[in-house]
C-alpha atoms as a PDB file:
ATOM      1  CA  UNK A   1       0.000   0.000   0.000  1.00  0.00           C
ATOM      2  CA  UNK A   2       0.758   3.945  -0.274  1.00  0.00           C
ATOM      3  CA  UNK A   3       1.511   6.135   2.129  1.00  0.00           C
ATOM      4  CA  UNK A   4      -1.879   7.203   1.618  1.00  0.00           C
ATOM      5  CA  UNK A   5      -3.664   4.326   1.317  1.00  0.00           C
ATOM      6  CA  UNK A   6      -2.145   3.056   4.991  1.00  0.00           C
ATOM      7  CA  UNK A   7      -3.540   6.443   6.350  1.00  0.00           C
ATOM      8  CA  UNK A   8      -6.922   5.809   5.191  1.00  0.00           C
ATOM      9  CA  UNK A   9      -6.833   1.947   6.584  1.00  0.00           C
ATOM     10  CA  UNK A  10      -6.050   3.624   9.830  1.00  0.00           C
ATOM     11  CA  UNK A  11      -8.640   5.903   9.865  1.00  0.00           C
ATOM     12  CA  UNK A  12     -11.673   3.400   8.492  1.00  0.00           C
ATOM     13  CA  UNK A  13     -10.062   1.213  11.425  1.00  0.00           C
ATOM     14  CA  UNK A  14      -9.666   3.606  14.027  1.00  0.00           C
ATOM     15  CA  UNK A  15     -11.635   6.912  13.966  1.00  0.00           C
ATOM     16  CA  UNK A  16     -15.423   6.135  15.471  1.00  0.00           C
ATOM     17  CA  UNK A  17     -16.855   9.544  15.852  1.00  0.00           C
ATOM     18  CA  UNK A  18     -17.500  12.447  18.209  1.00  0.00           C
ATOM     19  CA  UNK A  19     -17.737  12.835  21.860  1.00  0.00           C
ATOM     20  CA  UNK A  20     -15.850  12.799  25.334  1.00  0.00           C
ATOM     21  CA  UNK A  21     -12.957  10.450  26.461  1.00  0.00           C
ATOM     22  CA  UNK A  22     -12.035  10.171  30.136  1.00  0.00           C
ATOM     23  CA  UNK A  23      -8.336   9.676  31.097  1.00  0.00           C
ATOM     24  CA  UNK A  24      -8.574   6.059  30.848  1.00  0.00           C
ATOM     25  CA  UNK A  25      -9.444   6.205  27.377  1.00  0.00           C
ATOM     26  CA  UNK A  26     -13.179   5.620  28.115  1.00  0.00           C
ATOM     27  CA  UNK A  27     -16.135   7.000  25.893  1.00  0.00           C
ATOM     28  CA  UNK A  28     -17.153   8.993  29.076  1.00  0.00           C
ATOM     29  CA  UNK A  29     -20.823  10.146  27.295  1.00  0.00           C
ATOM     30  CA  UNK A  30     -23.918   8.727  28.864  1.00  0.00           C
ATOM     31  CA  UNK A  31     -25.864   8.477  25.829  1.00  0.00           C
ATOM     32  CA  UNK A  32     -24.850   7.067  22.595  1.00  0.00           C
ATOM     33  CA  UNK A  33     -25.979   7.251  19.247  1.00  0.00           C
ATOM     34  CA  UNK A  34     -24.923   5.378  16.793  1.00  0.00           C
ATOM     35  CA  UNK A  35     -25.338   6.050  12.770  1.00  0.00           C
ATOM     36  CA  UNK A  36     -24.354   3.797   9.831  1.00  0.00           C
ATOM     37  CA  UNK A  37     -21.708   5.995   8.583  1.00  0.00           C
ATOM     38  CA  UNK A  38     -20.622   9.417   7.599  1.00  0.00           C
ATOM     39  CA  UNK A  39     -22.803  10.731   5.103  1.00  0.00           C
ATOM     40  CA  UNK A  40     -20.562  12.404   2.006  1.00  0.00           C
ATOM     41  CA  UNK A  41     -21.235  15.592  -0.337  1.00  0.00           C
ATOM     42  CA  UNK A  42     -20.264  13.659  -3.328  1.00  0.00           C
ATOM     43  CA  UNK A  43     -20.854  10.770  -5.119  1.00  0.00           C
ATOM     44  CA  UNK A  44     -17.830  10.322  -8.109  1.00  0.00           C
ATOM     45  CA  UNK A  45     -15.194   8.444  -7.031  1.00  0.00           C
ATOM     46  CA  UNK A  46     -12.632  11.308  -7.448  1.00  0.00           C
ATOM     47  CA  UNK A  47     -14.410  13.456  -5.646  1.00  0.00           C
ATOM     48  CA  UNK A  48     -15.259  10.766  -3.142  1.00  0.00           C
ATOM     49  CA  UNK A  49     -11.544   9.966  -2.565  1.00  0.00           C
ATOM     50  CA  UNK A  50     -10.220  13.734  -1.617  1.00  0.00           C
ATOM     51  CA  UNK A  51     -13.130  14.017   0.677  1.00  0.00           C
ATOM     52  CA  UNK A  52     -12.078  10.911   2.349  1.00  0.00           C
ATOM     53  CA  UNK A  53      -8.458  12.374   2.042  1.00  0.00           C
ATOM     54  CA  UNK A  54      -9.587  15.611   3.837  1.00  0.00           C
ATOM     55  CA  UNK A  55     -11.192  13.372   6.729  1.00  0.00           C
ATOM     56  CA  UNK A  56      -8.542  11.718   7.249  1.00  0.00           C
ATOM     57  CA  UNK A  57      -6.465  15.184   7.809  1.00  0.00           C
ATOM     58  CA  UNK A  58      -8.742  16.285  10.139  1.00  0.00           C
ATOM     59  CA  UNK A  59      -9.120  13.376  12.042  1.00  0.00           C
ATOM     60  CA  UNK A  60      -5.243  13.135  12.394  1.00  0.00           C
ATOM     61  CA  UNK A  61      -4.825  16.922  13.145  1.00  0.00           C
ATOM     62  CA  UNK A  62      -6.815  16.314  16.296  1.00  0.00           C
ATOM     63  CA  UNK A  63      -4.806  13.676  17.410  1.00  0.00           C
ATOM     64  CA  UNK A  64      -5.927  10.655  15.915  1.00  0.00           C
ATOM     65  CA  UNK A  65      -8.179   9.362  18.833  1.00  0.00           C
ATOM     66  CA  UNK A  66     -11.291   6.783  18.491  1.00  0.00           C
ATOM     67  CA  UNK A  67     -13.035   9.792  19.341  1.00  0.00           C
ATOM     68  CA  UNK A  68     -12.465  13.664  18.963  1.00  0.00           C
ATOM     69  CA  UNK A  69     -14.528  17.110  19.112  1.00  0.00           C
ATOM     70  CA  UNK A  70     -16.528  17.816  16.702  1.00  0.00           C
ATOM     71  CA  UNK A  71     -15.656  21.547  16.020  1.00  0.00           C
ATOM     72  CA  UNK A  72     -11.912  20.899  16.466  1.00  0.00           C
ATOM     73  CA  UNK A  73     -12.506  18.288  13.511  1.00  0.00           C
ATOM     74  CA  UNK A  74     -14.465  20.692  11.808  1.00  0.00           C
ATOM     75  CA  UNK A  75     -11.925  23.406  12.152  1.00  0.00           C
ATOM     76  CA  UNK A  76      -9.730  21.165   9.447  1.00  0.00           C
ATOM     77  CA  UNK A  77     -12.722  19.715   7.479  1.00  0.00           C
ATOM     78  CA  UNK A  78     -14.530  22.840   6.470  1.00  0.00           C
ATOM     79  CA  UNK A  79     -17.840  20.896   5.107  1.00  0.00           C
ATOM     80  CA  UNK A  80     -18.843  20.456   8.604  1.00  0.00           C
ATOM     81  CA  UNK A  81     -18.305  24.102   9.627  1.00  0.00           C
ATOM     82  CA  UNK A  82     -21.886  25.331   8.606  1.00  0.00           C
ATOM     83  CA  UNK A  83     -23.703  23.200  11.295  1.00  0.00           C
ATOM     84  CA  UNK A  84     -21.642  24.352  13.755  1.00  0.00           C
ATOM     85  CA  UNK A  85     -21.732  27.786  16.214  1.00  0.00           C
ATOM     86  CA  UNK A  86     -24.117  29.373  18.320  1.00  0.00           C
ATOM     87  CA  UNK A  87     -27.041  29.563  15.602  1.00  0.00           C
ATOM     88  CA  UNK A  88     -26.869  27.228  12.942  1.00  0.00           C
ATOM     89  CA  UNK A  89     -29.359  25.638  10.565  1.00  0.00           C
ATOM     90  CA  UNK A  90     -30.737  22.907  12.014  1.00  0.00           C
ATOM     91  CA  UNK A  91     -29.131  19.652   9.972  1.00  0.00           C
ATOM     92  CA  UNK A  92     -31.948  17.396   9.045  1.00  0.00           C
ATOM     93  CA  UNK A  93     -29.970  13.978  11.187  1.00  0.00           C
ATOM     94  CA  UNK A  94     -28.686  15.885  14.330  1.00  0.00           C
ATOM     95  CA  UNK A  95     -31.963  17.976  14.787  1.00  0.00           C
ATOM     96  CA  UNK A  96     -33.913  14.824  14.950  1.00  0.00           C
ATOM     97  CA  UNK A  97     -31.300  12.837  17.529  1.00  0.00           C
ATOM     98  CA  UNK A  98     -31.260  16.543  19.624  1.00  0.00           C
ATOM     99  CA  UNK A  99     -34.953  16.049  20.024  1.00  0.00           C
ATOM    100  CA  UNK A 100     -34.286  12.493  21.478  1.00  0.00           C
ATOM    101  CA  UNK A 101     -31.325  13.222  23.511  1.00  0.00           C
ATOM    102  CA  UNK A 102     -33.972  16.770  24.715  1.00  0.00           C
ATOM    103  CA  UNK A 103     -36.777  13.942  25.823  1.00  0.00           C
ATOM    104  CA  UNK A 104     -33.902  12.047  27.458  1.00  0.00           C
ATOM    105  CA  UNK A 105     -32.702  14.766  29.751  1.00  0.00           C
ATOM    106  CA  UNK A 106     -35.971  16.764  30.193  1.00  0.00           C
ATOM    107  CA  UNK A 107     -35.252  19.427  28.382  1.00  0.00           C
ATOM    108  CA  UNK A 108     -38.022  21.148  26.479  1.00  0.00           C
ATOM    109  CA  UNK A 109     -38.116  21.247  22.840  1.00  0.00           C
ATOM    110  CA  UNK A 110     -37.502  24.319  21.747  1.00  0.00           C
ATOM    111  CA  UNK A 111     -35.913  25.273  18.486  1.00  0.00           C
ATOM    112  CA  UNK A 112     -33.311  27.746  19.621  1.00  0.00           C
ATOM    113  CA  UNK A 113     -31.840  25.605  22.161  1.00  0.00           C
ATOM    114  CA  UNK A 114     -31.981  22.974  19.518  1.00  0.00           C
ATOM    115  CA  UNK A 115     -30.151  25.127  17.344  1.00  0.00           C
ATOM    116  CA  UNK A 116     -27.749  25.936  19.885  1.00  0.00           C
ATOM    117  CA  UNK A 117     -26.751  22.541  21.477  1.00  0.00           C
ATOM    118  CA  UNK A 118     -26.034  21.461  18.168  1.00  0.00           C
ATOM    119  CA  UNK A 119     -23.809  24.319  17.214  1.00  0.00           C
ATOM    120  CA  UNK A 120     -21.909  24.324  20.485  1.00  0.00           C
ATOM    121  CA  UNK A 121     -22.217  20.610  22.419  1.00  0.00           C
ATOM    122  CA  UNK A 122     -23.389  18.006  20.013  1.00  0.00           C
ATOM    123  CA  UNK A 123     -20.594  15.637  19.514  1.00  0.00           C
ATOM    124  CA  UNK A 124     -17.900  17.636  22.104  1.00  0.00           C
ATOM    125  CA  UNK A 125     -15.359  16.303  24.249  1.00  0.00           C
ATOM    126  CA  UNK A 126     -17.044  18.751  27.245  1.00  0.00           C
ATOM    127  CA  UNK A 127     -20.877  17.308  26.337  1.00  0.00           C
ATOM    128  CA  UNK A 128     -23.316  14.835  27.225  1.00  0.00           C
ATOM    129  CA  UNK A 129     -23.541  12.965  23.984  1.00  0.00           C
ATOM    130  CA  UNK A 130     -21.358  10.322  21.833  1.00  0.00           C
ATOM    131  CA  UNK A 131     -22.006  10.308  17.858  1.00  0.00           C
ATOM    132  CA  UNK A 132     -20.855   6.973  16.876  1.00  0.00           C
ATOM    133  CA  UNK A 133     -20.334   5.704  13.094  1.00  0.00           C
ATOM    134  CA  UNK A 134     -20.382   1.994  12.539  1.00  0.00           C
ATOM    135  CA  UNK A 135     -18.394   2.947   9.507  1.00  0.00           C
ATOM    136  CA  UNK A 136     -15.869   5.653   9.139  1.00  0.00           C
ATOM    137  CA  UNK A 137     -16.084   5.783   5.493  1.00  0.00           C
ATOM    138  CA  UNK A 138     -17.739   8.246   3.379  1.00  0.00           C
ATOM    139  CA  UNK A 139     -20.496   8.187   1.233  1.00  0.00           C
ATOM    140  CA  UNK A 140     -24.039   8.066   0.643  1.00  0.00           C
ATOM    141  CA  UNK A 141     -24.449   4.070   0.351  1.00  0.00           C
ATOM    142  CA  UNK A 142     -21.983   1.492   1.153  1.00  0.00           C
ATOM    143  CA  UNK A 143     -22.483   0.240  -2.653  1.00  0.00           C
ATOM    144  CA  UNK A 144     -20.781   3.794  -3.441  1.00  0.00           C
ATOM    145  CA  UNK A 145     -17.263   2.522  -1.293  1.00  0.00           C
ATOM    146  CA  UNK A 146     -14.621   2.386  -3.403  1.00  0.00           C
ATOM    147  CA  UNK A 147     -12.526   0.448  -1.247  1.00  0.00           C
ATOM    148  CA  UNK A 148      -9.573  -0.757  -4.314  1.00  0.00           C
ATOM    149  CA  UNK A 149      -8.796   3.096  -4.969  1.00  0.00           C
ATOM    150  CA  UNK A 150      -8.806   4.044  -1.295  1.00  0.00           C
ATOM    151  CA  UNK A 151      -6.273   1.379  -0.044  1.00  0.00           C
ATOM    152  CA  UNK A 152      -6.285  -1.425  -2.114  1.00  0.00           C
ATOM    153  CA  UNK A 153      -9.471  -3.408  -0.910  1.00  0.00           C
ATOM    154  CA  UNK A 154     -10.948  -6.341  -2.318  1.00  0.00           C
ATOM    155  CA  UNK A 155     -15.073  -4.345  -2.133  1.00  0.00           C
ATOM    156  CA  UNK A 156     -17.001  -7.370  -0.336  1.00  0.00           C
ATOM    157  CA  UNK A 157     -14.126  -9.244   1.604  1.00  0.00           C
ATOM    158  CA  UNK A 158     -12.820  -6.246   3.143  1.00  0.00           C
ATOM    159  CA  UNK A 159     -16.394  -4.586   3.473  1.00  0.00           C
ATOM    160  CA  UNK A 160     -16.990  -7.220   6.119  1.00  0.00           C
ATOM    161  CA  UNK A 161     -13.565  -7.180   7.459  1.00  0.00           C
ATOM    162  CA  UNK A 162     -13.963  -3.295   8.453  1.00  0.00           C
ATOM    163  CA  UNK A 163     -17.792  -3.741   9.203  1.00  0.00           C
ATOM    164  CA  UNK A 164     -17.264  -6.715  11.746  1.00  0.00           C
ATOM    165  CA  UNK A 165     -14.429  -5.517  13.053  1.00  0.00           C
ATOM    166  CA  UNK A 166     -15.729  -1.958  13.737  1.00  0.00           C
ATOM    167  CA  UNK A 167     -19.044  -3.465  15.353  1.00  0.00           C
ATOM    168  CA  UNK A 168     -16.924  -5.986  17.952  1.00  0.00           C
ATOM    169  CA  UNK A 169     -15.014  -2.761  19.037  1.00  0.00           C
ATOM    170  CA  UNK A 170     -18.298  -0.978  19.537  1.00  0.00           C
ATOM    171  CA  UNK A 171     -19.596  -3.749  21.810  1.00  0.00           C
ATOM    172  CA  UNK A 172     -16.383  -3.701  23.636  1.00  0.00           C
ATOM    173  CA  UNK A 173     -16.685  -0.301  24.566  1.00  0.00           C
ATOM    174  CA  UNK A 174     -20.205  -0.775  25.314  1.00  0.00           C
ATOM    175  CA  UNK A 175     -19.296  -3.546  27.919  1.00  0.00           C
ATOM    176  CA  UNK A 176     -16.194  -1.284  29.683  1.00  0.00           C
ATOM    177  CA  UNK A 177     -17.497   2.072  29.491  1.00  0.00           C
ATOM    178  CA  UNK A 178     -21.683   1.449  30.322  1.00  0.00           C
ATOM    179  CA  UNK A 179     -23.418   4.551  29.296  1.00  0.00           C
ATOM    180  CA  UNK A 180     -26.726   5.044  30.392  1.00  0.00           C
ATOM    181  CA  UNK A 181     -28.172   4.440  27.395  1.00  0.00           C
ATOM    182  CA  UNK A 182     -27.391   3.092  23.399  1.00  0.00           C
ATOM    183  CA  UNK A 183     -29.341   4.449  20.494  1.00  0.00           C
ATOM    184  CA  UNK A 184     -28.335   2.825  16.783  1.00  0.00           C
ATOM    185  CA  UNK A 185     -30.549   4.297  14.244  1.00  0.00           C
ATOM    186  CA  UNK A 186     -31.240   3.447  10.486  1.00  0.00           C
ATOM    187  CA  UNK A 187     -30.669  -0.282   8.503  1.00  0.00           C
ATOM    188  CA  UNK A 188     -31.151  -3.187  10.548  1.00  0.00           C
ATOM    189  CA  UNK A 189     -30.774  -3.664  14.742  1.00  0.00           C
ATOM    190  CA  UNK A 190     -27.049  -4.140  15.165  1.00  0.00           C
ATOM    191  CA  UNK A 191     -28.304  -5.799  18.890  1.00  0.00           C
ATOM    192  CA  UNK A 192     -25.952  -3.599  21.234  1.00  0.00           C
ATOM    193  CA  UNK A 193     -25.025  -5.397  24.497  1.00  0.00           C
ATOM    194  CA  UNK A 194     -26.876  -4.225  27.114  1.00  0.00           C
ATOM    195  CA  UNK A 195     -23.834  -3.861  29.720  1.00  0.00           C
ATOM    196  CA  UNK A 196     -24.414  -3.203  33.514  1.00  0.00           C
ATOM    197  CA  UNK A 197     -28.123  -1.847  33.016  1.00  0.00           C
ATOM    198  CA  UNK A 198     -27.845  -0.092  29.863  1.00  0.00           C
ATOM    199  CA  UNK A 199     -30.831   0.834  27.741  1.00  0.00           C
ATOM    200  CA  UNK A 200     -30.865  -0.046  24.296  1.00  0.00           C
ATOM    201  CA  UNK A 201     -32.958   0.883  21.328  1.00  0.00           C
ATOM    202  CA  UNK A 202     -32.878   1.028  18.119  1.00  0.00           C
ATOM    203  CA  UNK A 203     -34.708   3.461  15.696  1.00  0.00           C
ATOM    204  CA  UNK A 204     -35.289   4.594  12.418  1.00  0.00           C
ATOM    205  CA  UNK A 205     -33.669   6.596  10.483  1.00  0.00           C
ATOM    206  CA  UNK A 206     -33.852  10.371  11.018  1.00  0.00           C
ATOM    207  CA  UNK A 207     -34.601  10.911   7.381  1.00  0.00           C
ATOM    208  CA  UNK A 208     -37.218   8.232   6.964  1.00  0.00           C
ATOM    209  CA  UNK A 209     -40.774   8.964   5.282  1.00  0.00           C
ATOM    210  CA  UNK A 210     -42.063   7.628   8.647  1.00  0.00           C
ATOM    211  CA  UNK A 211     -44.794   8.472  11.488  1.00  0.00           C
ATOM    212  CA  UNK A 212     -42.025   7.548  14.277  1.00  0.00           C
ATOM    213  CA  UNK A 213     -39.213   9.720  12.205  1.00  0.00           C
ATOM    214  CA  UNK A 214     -41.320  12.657  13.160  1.00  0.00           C
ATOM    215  CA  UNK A 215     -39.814  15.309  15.968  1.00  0.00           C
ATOM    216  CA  UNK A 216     -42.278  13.903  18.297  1.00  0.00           C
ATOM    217  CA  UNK A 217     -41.224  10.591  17.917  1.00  0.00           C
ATOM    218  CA  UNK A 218     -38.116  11.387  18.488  1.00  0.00           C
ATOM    219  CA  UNK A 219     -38.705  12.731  21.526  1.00  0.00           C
ATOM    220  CA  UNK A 220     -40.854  10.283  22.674  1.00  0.00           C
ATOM    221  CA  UNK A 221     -38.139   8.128  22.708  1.00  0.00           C
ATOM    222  CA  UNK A 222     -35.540   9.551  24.292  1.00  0.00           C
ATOM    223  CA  UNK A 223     -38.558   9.942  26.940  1.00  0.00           C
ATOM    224  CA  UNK A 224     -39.761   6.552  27.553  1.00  0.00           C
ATOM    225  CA  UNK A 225     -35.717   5.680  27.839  1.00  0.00           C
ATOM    226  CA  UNK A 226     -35.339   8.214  30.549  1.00  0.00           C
ATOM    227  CA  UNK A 227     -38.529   6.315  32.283  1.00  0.00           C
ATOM    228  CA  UNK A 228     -36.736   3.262  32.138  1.00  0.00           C
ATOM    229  CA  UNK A 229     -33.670   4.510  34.564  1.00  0.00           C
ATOM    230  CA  UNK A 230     -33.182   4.655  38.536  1.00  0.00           C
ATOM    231  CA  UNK A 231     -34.096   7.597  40.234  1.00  0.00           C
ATOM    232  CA  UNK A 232     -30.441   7.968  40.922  1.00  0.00           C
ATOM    233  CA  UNK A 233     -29.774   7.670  37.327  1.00  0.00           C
ATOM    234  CA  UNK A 234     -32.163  10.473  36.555  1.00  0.00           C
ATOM    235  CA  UNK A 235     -30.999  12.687  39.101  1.00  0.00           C
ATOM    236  CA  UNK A 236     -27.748  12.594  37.015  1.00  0.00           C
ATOM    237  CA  UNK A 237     -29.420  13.690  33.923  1.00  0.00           C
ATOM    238  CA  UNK A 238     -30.843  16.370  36.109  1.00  0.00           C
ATOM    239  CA  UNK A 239     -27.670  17.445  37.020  1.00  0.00           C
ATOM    240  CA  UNK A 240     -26.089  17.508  33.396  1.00  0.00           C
ATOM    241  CA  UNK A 241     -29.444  19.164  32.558  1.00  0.00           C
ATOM    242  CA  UNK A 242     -28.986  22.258  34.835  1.00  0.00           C
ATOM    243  CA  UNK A 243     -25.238  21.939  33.043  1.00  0.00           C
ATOM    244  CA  UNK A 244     -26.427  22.592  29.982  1.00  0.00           C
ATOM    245  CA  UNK A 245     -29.311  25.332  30.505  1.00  0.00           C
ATOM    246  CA  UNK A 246     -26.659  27.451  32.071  1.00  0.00           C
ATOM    247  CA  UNK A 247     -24.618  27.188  29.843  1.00  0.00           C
ATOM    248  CA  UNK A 248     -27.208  28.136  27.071  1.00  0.00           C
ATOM    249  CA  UNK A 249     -28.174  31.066  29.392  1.00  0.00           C
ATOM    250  CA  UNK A 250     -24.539  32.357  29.693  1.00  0.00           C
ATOM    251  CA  UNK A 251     -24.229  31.986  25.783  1.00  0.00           C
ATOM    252  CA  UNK A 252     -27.728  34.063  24.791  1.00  0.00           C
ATOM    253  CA  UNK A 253     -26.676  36.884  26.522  1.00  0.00           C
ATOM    254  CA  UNK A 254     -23.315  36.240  25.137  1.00  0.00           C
ATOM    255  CA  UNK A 255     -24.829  35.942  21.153  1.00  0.00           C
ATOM    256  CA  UNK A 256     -27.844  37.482  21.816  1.00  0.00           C
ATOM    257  CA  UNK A 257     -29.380  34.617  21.085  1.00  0.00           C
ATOM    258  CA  UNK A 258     -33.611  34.013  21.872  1.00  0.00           C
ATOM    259  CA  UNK A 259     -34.483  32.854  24.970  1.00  0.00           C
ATOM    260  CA  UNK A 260     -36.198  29.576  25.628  1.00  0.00           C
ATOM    261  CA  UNK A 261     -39.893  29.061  26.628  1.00  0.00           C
ATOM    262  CA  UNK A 262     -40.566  29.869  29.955  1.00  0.00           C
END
């Protein structure tokens, strides 16, 4: 292999997302939510190659861990810039899983806070939440992979080489780190461990044509999980709730942002 193929085998390996590590290396989020992959901008395989090239950048500019921050990544991989900051549009995937993680920690649904937790917590190595990818690669569909180009893979073999191996690292962490709760969402139920009392679901995707892909549904999940916990359990959430609304209250005034719903 290249140089450059070897750096994008270490990267579809090793890079699973956004979100907090503790100093033992632990994915220190209490919720989880876990996608198929990274979605990509373009489809031809030229173009699909230097935007895996530009990942791959990013991801090793912030230090090459399973997990990193989402706006320090962004701050190298410019496509992600526009969803981030105190007032972004509202992208169509993360505004759906805010509404969940909102029914999960009692926080009301409002839109500007949505706005706002995406722009400035979503994915961060100081938030609440994990974004997980059970593929690191890419693209729209994993029939648009083109593994051979990227770093000399053999499309099907090495399709369910990365897939499987991905996935067993996944339930590893699952088992060591045991975060209150696991959400996959889209394609079929991966079946998540449930380690030392975690809740796991899985849901549609974000972007289906579906009655449960709805805001509310969302929500109502995320909900009915938060149900499901100790009363010791929730009075954490409570805690990292109180976090979070001061934190929005200290950046409104700071970006004169709208205020939530009393």
């Amino acid at each position: 292999m290249s140089e450059s193929q070897l750096l994008r085998l270490e990267y579809a390996e090793r890079f699973f997302g956004f979100g907090p590590i503790d100093n033992e290396g632990c994915w220190s989020a209490p919720i989880w939510l876990i996608g198929i992959e990274h979605g990509s901008p373009v489809t031809y395989p030229e173009g699909a190659r230097l935007d895996l090239d530009a990942r791959v950048r990013a991801w090793r500019a912030c230090g090459a861990t399973e997990l990193t921050d989402l706006a320090e990544y962004s701050a190298s991989y410019v496509c992600a810039q526009r969803w981030l900051g105190p007032s972004p549009n509202i992208q169509a995937t993360y505004g759906k899983l805010i509404h969940l993680v909102f029914g999960f920690f009692g926080i009301e649904q409002d839109q500007d806070l949505i706005r706002w937790y995406q722009g400035m917590r979503l994915g961060r190595t100081h938030g609440e939440v994990a974004i997980i990818e059970r593929s690191a690669l890419p693209s729209r569909s994993i029939r648009e992979w083109h593994l051979h180009e990227w770093f000399g893979g053999r499309d099907e073999e090495d399709c369910k080489r990365l897939l499987g191996g991905r996935a067993e690292r996944i339930r590893e962490r699952i088992e060591a780190c045991s975060p209150l709760a696991v959400i996959s969402y889209g394609g079929e139920d991966p079946k998540w461990p449930q380690a030392s009392g975690s809740v796991v679901r899985h849901v549609c995707s974000p972007t289906a044509r579906l009655p449960e892909a709805s805001n509310e549904g969302f929500a109502g999940v995320g909900e009915g999980i938060r149900q499901e916990l100790s009363s010791e359990k929730r009075a954490r959430l409570d805690h990292m709730k109180r976090e979070i609304l001061e934190d929005w209250r200290v950046d409104r005034c700071r970006f004169h942002l709208e205020s939530p719903r009393p």
